[in-house]
Structures are given as structure tokens and as C-alpha cells.
C-alpha atoms as a PDB file:
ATOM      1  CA  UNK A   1       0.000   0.000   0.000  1.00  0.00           C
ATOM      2  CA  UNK A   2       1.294   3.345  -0.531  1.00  0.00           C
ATOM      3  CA  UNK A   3       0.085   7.000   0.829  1.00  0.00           C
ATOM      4  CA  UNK A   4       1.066  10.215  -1.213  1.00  0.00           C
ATOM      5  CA  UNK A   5       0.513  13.657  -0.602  1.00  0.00           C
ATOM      6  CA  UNK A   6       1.024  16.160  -3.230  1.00  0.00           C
ATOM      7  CA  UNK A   7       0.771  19.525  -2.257  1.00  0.00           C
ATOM      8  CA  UNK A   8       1.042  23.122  -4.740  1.00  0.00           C
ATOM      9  CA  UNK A   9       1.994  26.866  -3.120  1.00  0.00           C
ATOM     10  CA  UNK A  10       2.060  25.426  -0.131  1.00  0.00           C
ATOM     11  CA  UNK A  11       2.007  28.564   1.891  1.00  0.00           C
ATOM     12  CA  UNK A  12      -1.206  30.061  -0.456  1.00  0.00           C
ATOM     13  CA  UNK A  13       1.039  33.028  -1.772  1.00  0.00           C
ATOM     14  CA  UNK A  14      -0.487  34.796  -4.382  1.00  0.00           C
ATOM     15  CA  UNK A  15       2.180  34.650  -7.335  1.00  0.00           C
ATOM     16  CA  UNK A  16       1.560  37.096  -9.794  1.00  0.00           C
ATOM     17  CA  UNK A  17       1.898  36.235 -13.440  1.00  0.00           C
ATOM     18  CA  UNK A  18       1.555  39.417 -15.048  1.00  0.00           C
ATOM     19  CA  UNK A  19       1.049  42.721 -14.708  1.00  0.00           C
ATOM     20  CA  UNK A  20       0.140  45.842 -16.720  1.00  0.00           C
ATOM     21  CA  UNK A  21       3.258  47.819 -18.006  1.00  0.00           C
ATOM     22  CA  UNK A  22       2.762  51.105 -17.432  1.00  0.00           C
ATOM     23  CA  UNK A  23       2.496  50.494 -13.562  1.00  0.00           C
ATOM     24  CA  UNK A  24       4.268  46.552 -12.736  1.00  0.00           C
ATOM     25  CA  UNK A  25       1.595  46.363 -11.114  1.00  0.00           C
ATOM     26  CA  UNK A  26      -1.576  43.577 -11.556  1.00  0.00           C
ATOM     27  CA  UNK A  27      -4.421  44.776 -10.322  1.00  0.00           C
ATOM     28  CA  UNK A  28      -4.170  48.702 -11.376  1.00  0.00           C
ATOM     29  CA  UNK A  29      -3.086  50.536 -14.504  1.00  0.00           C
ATOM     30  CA  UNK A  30      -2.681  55.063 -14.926  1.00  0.00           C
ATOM     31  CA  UNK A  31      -4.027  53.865 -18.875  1.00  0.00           C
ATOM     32  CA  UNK A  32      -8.054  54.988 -19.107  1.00  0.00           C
ATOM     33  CA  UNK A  33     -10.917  52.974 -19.958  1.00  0.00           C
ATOM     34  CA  UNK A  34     -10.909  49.897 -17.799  1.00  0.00           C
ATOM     35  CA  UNK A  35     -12.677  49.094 -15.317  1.00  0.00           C
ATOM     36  CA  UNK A  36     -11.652  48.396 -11.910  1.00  0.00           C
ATOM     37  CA  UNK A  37     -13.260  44.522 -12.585  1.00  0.00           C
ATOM     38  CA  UNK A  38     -11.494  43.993 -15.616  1.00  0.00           C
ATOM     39  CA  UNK A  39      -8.009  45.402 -13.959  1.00  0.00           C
ATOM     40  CA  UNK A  40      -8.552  43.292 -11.409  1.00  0.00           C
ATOM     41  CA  UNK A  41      -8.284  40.094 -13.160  1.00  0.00           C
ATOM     42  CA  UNK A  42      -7.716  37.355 -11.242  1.00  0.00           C
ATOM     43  CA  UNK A  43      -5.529  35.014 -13.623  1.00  0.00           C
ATOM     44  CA  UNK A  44      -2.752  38.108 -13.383  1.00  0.00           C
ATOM     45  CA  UNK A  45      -2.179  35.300 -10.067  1.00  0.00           C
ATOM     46  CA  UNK A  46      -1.394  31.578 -10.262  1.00  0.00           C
ATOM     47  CA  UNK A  47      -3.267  29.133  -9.170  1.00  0.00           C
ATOM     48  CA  UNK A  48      -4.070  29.231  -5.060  1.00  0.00           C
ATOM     49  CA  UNK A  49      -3.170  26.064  -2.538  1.00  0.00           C
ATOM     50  CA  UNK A  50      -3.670  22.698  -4.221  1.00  0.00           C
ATOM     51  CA  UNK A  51      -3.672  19.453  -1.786  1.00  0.00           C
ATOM     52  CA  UNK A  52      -3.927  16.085  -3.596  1.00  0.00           C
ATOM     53  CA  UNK A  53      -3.463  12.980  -1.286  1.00  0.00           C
ATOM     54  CA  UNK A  54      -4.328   9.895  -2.290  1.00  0.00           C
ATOM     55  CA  UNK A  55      -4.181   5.981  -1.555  1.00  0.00           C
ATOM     56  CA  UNK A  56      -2.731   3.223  -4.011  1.00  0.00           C
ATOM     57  CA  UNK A  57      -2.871  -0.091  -3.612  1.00  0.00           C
ATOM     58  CA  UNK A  58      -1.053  -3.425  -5.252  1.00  0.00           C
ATOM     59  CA  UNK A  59      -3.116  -6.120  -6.198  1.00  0.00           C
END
């Protein structure tokens, strides 16, 4: 029997993938016509805390 755990940004830190130019910044921007929801995009961040365990067995 084996027991795995496999476990992603394990301390939940929000990497940030990109970010607008003008500012290096990913959630605002000094350009006009956007939005605060669509500056605030959430996949400018990688993917949260991901936990997999899991259980395999030999037959």
C-alpha cells in the first residue's frame, strides 16, 4: 500500500503572473478605460493552494 501527498503553493502566496506595463503592477493601470473589474483580473495570479493525497494499492 502506498500513501502520497502532493501539495502546490504550499504557503497560499499569491504569485503574480503578469502585470500591466505602465504600472508593474496587476491589479491597477494610470491607462483609461478599464474598469476596476477587468483590472482586477484574477488570472494576473497563479493558481491558489492545491492538496492532492491519495491511496494506491497493489493487487
Amino acid at each position: 500500500m502506498r500513501i502520497f501527498a502532493q501539495i502546490m503553493n504550499l504557503t497560499d502566496h499569491r504569485n503574480v503572473v503578469w502585470v500591466w506595463r505602465d504600472t508593474g503592477d496587476p491589479d491597477y493601470t494610470t491607462v483609461g478605460g478599464y474598469s476596476n473589474e477587468y483590472m482586477q483580473d484574477p488570472s494576473n495570479y497563479g493558481p491558489p493552494r492545491v492538496i492532492l493525497l491519495g491511496l494506491g494499492v497493489r493487487l
